[in-house]
PDB file of N, CA and C in Angstrom:
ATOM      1  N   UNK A   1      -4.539  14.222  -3.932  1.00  0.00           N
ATOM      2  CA  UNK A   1      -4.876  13.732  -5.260  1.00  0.00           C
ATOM      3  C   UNK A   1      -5.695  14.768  -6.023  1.00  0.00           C
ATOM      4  N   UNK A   2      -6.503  15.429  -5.400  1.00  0.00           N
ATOM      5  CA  UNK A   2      -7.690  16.391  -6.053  1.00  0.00           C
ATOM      6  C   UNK A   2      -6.546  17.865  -6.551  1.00  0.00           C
ATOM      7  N   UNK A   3      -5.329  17.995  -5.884  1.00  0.00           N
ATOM      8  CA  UNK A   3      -4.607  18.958  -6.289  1.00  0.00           C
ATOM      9  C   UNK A   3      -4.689  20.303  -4.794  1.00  0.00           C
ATOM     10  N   UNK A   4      -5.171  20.176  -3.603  1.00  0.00           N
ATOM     11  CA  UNK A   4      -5.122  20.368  -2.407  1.00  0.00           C
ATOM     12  C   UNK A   4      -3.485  20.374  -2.103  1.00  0.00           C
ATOM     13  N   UNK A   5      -2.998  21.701  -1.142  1.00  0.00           N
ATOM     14  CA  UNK A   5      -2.170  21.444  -0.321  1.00  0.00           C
ATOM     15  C   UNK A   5      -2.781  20.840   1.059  1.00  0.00           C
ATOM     16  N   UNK A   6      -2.214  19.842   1.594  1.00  0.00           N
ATOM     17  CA  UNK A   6      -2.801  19.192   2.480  1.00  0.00           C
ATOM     18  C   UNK A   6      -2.095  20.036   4.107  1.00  0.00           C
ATOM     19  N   UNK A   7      -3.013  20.990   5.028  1.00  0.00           N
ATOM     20  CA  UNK A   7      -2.909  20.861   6.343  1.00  0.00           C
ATOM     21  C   UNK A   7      -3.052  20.186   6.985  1.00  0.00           C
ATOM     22  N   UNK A   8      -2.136  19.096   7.683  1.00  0.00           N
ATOM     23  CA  UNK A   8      -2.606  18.273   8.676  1.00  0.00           C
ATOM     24  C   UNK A   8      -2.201  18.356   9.713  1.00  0.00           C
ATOM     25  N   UNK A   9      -2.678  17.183  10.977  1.00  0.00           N
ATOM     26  CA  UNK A   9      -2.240  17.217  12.533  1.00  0.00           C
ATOM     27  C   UNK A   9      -0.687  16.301  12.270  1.00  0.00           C
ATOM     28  N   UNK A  10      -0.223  16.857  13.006  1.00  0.00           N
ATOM     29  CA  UNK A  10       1.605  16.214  12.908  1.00  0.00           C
ATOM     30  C   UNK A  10       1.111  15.102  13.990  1.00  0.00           C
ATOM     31  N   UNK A  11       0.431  14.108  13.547  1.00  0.00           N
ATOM     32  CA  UNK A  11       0.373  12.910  14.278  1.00  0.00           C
ATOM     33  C   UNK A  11       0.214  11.591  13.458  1.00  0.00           C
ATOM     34  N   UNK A  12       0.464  10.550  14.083  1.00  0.00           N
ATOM     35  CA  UNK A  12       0.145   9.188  13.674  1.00  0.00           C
ATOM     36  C   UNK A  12       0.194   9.175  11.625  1.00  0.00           C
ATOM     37  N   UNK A  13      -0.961   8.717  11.238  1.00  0.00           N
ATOM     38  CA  UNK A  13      -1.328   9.114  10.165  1.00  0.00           C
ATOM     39  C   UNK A  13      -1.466   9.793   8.923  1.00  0.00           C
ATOM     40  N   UNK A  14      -1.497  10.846   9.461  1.00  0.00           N
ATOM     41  CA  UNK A  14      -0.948  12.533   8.433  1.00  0.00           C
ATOM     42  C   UNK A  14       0.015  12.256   8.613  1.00  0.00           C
ATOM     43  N   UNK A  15       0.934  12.078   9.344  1.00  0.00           N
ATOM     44  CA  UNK A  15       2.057  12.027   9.352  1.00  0.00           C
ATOM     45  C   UNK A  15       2.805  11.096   8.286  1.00  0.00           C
ATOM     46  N   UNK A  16       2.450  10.193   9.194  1.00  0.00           N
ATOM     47  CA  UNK A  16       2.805   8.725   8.385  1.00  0.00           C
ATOM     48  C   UNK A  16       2.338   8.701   6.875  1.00  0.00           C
ATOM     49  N   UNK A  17       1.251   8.680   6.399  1.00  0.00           N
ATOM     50  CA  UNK A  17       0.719   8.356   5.641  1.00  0.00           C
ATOM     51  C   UNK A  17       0.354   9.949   4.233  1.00  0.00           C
ATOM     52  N   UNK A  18       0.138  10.725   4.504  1.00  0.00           N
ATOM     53  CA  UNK A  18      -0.496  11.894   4.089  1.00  0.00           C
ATOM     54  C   UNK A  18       0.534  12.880   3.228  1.00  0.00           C
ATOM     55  N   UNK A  19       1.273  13.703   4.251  1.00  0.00           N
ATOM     56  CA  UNK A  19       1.879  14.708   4.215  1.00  0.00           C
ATOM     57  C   UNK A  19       3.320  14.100   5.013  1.00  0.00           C
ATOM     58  N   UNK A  20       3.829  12.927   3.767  1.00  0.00           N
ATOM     59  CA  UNK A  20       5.416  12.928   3.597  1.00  0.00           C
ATOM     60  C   UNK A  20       6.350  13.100   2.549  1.00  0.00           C
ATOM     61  N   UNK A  21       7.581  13.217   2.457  1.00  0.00           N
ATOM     62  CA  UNK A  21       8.372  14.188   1.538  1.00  0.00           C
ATOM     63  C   UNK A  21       8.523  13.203   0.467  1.00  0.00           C
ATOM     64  N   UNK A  22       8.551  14.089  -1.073  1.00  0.00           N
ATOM     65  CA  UNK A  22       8.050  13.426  -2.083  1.00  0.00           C
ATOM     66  C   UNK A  22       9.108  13.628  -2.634  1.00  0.00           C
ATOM     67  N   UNK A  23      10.263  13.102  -2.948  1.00  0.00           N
ATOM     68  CA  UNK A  23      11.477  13.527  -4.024  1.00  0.00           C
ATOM     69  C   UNK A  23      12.420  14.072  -3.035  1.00  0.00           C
ATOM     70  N   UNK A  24      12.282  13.924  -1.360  1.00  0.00           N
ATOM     71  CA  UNK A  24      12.813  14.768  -0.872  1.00  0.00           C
ATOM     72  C   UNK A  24      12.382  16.134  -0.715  1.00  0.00           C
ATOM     73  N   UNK A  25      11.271  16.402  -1.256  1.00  0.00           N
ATOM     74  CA  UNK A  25      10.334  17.787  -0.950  1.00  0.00           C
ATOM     75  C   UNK A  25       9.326  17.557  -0.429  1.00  0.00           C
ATOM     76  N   UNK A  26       8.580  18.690   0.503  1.00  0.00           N
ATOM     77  CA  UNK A  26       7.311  18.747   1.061  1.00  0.00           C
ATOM     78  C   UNK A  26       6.291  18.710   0.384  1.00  0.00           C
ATOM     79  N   UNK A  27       5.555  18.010   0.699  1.00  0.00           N
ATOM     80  CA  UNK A  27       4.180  17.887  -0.251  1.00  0.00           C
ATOM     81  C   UNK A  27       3.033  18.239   0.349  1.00  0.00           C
ATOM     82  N   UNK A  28       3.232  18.913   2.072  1.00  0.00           N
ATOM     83  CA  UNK A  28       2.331  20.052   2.391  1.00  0.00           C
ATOM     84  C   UNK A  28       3.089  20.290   3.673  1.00  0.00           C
ATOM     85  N   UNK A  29       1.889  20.679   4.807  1.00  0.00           N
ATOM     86  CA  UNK A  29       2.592  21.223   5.925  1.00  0.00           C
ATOM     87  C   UNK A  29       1.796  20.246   7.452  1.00  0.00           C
ATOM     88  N   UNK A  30       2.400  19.945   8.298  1.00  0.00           N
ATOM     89  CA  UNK A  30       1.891  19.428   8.777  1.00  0.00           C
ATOM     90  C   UNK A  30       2.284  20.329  10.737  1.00  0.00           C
ATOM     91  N   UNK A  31       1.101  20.484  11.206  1.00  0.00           N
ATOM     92  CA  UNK A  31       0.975  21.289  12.485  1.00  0.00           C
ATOM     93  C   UNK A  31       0.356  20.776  13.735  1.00  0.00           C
ATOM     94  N   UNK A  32       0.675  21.523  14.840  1.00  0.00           N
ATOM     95  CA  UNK A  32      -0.160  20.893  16.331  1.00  0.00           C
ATOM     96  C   UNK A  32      -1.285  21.545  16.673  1.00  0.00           C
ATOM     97  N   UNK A  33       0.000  23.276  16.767  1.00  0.00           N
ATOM     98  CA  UNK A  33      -1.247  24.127  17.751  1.00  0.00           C
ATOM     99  C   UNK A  33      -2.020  25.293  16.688  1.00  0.00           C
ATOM    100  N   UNK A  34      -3.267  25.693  17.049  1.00  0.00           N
ATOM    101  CA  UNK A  34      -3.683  26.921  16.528  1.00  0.00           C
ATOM    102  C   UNK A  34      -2.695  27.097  15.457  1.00  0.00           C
ATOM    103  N   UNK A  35      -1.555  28.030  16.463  1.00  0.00           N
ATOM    104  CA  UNK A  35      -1.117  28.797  15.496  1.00  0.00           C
ATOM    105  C   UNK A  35      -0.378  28.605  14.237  1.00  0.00           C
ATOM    106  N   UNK A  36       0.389  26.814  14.174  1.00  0.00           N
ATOM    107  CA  UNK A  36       0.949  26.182  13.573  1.00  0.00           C
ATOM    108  C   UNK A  36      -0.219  26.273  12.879  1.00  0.00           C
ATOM    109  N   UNK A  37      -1.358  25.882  12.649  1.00  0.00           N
ATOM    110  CA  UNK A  37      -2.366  25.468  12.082  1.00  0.00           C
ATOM    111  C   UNK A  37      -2.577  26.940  10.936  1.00  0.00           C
ATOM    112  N   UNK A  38      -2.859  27.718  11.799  1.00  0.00           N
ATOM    113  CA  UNK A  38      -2.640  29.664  10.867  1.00  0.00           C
ATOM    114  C   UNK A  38      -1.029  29.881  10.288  1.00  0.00           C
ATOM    115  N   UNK A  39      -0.057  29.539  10.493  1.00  0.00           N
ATOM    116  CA  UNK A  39       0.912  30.292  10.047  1.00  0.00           C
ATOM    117  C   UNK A  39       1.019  28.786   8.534  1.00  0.00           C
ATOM    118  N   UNK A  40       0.257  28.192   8.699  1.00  0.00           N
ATOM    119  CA  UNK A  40       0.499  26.934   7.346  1.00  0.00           C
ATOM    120  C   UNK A  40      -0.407  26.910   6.448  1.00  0.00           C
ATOM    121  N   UNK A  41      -1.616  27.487   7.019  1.00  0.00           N
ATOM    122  CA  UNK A  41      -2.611  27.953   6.104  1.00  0.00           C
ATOM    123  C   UNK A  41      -2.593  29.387   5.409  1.00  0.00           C
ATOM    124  N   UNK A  42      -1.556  30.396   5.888  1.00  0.00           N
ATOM    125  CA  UNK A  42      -1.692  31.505   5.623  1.00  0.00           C
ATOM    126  C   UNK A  42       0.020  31.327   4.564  1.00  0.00           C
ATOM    127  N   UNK A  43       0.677  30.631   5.062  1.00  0.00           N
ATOM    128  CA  UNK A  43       1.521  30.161   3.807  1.00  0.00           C
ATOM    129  C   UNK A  43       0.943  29.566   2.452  1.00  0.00           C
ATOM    130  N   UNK A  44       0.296  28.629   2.669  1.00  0.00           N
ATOM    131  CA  UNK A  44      -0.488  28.280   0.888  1.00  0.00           C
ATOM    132  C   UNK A  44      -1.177  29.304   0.482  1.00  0.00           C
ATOM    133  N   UNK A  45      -2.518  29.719   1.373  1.00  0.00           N
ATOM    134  CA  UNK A  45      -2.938  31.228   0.878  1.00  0.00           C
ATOM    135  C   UNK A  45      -1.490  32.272   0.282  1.00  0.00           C
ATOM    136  N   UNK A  46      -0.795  32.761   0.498  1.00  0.00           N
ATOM    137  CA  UNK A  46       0.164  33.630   0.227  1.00  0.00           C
ATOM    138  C   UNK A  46       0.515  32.929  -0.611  1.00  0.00           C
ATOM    139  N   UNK A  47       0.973  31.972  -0.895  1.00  0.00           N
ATOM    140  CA  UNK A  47       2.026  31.597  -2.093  1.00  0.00           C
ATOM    141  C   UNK A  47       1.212  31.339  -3.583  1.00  0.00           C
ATOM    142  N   UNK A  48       0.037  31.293  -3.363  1.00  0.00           N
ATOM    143  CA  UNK A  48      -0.674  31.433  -4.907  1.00  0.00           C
ATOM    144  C   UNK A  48      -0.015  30.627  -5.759  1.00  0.00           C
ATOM    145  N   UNK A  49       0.474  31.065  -6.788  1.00  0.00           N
ATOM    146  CA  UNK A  49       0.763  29.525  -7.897  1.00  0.00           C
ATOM    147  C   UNK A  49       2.100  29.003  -7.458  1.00  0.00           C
ATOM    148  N   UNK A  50       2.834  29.722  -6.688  1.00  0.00           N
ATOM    149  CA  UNK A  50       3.765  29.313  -6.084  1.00  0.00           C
ATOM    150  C   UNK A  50       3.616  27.852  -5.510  1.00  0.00           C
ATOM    151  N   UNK A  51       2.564  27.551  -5.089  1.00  0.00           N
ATOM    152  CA  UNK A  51       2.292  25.993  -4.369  1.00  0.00           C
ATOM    153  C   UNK A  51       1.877  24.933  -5.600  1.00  0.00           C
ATOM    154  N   UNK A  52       2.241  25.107  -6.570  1.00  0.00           N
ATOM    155  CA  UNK A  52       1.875  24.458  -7.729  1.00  0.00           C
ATOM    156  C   UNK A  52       2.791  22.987  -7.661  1.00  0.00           C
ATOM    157  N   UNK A  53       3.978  23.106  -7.469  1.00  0.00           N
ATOM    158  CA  UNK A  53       4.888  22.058  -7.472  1.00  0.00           C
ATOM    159  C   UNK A  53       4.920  21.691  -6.219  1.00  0.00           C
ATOM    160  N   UNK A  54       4.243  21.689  -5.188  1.00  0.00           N
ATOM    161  CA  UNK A  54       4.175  20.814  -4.249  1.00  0.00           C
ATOM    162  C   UNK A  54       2.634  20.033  -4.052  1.00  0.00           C
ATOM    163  N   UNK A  55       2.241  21.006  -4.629  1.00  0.00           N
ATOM    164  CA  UNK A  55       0.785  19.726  -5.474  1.00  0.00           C
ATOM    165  C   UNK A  55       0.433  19.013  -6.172  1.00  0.00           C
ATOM    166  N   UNK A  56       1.787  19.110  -7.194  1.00  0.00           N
ATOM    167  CA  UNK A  56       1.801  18.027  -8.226  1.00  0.00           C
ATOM    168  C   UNK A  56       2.964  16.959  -7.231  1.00  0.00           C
ATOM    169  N   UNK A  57       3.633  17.502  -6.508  1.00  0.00           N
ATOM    170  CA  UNK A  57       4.247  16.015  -5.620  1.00  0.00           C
ATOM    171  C   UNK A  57       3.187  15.314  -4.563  1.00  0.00           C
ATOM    172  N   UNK A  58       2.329  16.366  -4.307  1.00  0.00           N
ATOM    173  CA  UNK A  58       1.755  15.842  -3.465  1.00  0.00           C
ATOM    174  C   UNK A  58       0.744  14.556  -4.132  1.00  0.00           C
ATOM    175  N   UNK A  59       0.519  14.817  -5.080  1.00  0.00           N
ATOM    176  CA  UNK A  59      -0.671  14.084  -6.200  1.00  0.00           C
ATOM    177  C   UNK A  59      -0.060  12.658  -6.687  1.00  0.00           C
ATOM    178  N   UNK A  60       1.576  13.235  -6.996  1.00  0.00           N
ATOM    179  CA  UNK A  60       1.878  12.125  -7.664  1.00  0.00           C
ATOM    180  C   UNK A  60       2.342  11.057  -6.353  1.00  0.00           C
ATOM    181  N   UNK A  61       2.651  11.384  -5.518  1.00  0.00           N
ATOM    182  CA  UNK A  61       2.801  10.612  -4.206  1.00  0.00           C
ATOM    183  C   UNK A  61       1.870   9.843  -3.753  1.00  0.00           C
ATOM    184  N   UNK A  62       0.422  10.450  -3.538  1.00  0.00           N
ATOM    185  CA  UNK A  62      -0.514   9.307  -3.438  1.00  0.00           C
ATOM    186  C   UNK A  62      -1.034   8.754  -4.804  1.00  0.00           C
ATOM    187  N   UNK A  63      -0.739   9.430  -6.091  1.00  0.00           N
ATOM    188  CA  UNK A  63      -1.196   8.313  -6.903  1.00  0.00           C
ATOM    189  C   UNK A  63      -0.212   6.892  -6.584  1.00  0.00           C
ATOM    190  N   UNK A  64       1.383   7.343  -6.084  1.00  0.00           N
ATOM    191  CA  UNK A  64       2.104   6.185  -6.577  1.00  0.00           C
ATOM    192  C   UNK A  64       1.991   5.064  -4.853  1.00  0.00           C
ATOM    193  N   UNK A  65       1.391   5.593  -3.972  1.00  0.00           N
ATOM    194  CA  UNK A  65       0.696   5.106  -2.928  1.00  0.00           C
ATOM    195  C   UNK A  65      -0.753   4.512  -2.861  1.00  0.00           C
ATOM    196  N   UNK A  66      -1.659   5.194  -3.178  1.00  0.00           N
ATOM    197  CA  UNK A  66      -2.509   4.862  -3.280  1.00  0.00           C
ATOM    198  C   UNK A  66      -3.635   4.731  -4.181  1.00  0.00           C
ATOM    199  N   UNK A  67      -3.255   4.254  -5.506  1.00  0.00           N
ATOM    200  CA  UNK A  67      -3.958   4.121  -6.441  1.00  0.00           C
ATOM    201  C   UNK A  67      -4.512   2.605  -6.394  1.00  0.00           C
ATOM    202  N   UNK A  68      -5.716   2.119  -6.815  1.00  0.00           N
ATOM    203  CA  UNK A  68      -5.925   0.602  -7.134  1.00  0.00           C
ATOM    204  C   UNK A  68      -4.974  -0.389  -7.002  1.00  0.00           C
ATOM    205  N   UNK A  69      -4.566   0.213  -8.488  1.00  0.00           N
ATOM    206  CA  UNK A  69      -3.376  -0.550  -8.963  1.00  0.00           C
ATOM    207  C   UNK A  69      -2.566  -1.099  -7.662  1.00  0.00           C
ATOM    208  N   UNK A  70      -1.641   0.077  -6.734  1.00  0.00           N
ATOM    209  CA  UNK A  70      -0.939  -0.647  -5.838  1.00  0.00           C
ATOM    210  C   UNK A  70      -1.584  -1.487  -5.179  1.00  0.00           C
ATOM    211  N   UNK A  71      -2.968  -0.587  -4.953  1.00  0.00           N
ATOM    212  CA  UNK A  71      -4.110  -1.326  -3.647  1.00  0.00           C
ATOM    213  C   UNK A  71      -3.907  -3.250  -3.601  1.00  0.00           C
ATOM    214  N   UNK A  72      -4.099  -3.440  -5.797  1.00  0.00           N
ATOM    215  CA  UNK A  72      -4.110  -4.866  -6.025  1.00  0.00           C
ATOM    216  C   UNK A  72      -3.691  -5.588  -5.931  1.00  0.00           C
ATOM    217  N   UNK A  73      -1.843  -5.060  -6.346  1.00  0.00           N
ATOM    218  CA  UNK A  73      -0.875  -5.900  -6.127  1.00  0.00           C
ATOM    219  C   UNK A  73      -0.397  -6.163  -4.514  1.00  0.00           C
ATOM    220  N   UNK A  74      -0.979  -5.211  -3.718  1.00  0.00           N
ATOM    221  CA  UNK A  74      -0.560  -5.270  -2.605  1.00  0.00           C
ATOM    222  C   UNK A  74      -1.541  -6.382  -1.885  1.00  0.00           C
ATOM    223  N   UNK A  75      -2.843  -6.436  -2.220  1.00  0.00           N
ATOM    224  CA  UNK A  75      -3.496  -7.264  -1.881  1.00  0.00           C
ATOM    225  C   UNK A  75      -3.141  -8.519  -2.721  1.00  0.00           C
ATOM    226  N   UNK A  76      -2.681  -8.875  -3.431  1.00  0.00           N
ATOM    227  CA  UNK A  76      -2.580  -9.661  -4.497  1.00  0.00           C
ATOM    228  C   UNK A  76      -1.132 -10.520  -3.825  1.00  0.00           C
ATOM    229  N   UNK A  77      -0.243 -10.298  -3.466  1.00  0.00           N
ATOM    230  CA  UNK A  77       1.015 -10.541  -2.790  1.00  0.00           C
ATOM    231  C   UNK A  77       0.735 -11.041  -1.357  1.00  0.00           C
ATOM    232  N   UNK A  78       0.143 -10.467  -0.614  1.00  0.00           N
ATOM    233  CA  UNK A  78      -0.264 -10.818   0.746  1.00  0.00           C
ATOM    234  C   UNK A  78      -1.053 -12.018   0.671  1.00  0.00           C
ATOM    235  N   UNK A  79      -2.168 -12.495  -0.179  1.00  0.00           N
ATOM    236  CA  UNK A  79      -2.948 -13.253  -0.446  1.00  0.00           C
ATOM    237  C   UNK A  79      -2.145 -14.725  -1.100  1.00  0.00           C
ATOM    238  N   UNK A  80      -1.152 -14.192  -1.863  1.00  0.00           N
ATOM    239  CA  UNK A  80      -0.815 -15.378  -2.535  1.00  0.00           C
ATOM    240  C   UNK A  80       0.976 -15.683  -1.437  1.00  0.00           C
ATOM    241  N   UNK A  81       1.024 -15.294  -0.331  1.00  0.00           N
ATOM    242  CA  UNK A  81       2.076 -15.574   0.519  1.00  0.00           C
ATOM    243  C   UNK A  81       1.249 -15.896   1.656  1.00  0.00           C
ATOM    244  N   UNK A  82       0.017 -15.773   2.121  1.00  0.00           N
ATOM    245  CA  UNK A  82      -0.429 -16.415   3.127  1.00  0.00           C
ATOM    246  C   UNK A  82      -0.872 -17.610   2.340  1.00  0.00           C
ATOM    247  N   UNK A  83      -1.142 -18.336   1.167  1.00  0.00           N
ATOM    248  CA  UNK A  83      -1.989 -18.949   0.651  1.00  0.00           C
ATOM    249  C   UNK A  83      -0.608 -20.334   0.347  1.00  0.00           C
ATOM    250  N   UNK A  84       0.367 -19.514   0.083  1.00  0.00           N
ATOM    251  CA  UNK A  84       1.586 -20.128  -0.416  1.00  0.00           C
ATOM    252  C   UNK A  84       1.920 -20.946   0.855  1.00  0.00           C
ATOM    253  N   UNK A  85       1.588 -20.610   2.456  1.00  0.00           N
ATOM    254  CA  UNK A  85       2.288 -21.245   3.075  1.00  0.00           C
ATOM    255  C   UNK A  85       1.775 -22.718   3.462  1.00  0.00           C
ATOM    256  N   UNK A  86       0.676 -23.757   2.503  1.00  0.00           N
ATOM    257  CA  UNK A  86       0.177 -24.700   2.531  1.00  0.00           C
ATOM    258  C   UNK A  86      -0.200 -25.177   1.297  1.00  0.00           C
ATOM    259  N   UNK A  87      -0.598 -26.000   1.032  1.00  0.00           N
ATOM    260  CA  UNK A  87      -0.703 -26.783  -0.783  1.00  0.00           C
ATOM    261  C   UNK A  87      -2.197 -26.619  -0.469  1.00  0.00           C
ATOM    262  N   UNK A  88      -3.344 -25.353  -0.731  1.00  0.00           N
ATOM    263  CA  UNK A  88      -4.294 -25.254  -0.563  1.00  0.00           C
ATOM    264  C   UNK A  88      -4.855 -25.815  -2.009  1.00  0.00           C
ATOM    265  N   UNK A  89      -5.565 -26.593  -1.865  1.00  0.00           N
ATOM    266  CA  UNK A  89      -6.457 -27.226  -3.268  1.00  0.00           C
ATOM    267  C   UNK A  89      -7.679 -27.384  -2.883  1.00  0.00           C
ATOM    268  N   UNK A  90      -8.294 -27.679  -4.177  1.00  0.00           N
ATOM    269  CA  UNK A  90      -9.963 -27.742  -4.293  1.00  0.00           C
ATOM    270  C   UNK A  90     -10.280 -28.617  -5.623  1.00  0.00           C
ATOM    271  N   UNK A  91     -10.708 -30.298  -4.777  1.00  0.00           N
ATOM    272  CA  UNK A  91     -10.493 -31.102  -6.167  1.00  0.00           C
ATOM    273  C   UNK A  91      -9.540 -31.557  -6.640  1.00  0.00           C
ATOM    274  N   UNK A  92      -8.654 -31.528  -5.482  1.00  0.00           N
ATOM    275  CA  UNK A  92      -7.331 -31.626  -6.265  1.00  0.00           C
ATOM    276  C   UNK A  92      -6.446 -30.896  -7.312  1.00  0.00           C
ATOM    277  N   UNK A  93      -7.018 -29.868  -7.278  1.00  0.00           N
ATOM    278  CA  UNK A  93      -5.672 -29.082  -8.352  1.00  0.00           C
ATOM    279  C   UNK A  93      -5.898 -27.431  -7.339  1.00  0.00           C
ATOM    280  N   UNK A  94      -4.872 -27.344  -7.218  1.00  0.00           N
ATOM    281  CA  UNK A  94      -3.755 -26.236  -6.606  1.00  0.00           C
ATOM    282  C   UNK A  94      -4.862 -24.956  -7.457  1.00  0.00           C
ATOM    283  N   UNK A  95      -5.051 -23.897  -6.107  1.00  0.00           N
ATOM    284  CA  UNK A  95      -6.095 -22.737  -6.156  1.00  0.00           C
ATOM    285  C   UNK A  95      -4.772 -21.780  -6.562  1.00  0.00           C
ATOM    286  N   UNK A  96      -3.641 -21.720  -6.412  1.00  0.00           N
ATOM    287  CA  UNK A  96      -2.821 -20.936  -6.643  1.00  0.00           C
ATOM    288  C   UNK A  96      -1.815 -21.798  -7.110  1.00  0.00           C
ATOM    289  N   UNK A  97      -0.857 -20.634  -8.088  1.00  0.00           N
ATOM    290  CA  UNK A  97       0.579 -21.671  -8.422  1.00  0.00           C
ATOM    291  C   UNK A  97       1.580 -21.885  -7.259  1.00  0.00           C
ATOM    292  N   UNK A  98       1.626 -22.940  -6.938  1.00  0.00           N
ATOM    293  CA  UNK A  98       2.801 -23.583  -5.535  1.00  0.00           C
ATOM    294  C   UNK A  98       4.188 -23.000  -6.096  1.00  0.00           C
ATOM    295  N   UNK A  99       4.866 -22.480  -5.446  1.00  0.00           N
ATOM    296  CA  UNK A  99       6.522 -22.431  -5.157  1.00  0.00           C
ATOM    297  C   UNK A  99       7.412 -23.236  -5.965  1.00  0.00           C
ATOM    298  N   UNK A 100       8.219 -22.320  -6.422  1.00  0.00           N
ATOM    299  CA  UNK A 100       9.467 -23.498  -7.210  1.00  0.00           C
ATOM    300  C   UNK A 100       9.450 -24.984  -6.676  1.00  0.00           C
ATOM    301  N   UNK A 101       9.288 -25.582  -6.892  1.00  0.00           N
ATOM    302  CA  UNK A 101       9.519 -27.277  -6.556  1.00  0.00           C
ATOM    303  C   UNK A 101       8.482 -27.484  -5.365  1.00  0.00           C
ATOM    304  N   UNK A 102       7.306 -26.937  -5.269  1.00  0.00           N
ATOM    305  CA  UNK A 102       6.147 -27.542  -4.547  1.00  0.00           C
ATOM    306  C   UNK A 102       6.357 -27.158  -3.344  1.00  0.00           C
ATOM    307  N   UNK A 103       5.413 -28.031  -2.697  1.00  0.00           N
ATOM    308  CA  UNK A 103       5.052 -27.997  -1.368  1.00  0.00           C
ATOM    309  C   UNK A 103       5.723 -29.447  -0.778  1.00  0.00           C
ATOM    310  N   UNK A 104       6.491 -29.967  -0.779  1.00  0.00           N
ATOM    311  CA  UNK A 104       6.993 -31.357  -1.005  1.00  0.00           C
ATOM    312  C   UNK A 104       6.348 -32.513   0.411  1.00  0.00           C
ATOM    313  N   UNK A 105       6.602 -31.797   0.966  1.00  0.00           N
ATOM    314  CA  UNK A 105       5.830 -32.548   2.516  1.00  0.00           C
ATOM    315  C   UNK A 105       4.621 -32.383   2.745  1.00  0.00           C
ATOM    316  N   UNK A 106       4.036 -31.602   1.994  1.00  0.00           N
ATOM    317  CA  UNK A 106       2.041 -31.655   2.283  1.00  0.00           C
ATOM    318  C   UNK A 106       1.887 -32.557   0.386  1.00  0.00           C
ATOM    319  N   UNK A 107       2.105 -32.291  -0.342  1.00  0.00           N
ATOM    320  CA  UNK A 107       2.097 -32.422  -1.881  1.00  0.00           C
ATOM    321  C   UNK A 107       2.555 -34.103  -2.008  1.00  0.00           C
ATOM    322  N   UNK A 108       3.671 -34.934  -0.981  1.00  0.00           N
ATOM    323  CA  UNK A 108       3.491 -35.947  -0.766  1.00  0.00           C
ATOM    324  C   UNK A 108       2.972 -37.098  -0.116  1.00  0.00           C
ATOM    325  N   UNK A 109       2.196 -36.051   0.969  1.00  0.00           N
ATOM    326  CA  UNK A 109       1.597 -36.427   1.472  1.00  0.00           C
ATOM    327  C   UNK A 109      -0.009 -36.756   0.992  1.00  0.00           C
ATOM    328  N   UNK A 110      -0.064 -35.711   0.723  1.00  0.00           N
ATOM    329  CA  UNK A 110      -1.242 -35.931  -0.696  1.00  0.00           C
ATOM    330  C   UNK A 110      -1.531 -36.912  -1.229  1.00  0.00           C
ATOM    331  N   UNK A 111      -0.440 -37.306  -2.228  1.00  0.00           N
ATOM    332  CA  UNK A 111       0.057 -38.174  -2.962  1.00  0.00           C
ATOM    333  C   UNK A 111      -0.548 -39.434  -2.541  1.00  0.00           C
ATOM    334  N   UNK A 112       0.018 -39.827  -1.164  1.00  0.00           N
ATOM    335  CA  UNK A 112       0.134 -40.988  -0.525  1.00  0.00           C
ATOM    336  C   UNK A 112      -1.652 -41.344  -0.170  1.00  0.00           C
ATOM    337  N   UNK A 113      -1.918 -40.477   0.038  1.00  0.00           N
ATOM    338  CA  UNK A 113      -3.724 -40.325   0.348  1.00  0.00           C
ATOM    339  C   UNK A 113      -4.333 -40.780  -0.952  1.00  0.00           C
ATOM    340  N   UNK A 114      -4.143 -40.434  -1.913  1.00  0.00           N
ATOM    341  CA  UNK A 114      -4.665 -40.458  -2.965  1.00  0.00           C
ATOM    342  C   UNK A 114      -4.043 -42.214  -3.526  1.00  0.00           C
ATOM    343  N   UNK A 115      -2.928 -41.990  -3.303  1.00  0.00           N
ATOM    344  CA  UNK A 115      -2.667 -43.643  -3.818  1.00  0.00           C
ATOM    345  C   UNK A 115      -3.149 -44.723  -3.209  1.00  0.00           C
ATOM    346  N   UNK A 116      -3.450 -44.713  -1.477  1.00  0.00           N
ATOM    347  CA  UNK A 116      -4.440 -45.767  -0.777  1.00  0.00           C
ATOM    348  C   UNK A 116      -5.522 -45.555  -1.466  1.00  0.00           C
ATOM    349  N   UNK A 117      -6.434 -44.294  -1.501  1.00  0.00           N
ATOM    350  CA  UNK A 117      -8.033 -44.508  -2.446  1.00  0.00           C
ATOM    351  C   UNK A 117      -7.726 -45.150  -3.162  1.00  0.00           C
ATOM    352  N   UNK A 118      -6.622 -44.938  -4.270  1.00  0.00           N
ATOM    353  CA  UNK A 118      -7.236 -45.345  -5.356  1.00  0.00           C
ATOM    354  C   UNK A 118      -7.297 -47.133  -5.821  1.00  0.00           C
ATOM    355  N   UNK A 119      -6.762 -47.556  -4.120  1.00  0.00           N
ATOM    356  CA  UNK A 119      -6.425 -48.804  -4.043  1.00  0.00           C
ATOM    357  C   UNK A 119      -7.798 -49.768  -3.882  1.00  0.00           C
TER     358      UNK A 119
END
């Protein structure tokens, strides 16, 4: 994001997450040993503005990964699909909007609770 070619360990994480191909291009280099580690660092050193367009993929890749924004909706989706899988209320009115046509078997059940009280 800062505009860094990213060296990383070709494991787990970097891998996964870091330094993967952006458009189908590299968006840095990723290594094990020593020397992998020198012959990838001595490539960005050497290439001077040459590494320009794999820093703007690299940038725009985690903006379109890891910016807020996704952070929200991603939290925002998870929250309202674990939340979705019960007619969670408070007071009686629904903490989230329920599913096309309700919750029909907790939502009538409800119902039925509420119609003995109010007896």
């Amino acid at each position: 994001a800062a505009g860094l070619v990213p060296v990383a360990h070709n494991s787990a994480g970097p891998k996964m997450d870091i330094v993967r191909p952006y458009n189908n291009e590299p968006t840095g280099y990723l290594a094990t040993t020593p020397q992998e580690f020198a012959d990838a660092i001595e490539k960005v050193l050497a290439a001077g503005d040459a590494t320009l367009d794999m820093q703007l993929r690299a940038r725009d890749s985690v903006q379109e990964r890891f910016s807020e924004k996704v952070f929200e909706d991603g939290f925002r989706k998870c929250v309202h699909e674990a939340l979705s899988r019960e007619a969670i209320t408070i007071y009686g009115k629904f903490m989230i909007d329920p599913p096309e046509g309700g919750w029909p078997s907790v939502v009538e059940e409800d119902s039925k609770t509420r119609s003995k009280k109010d007896k």
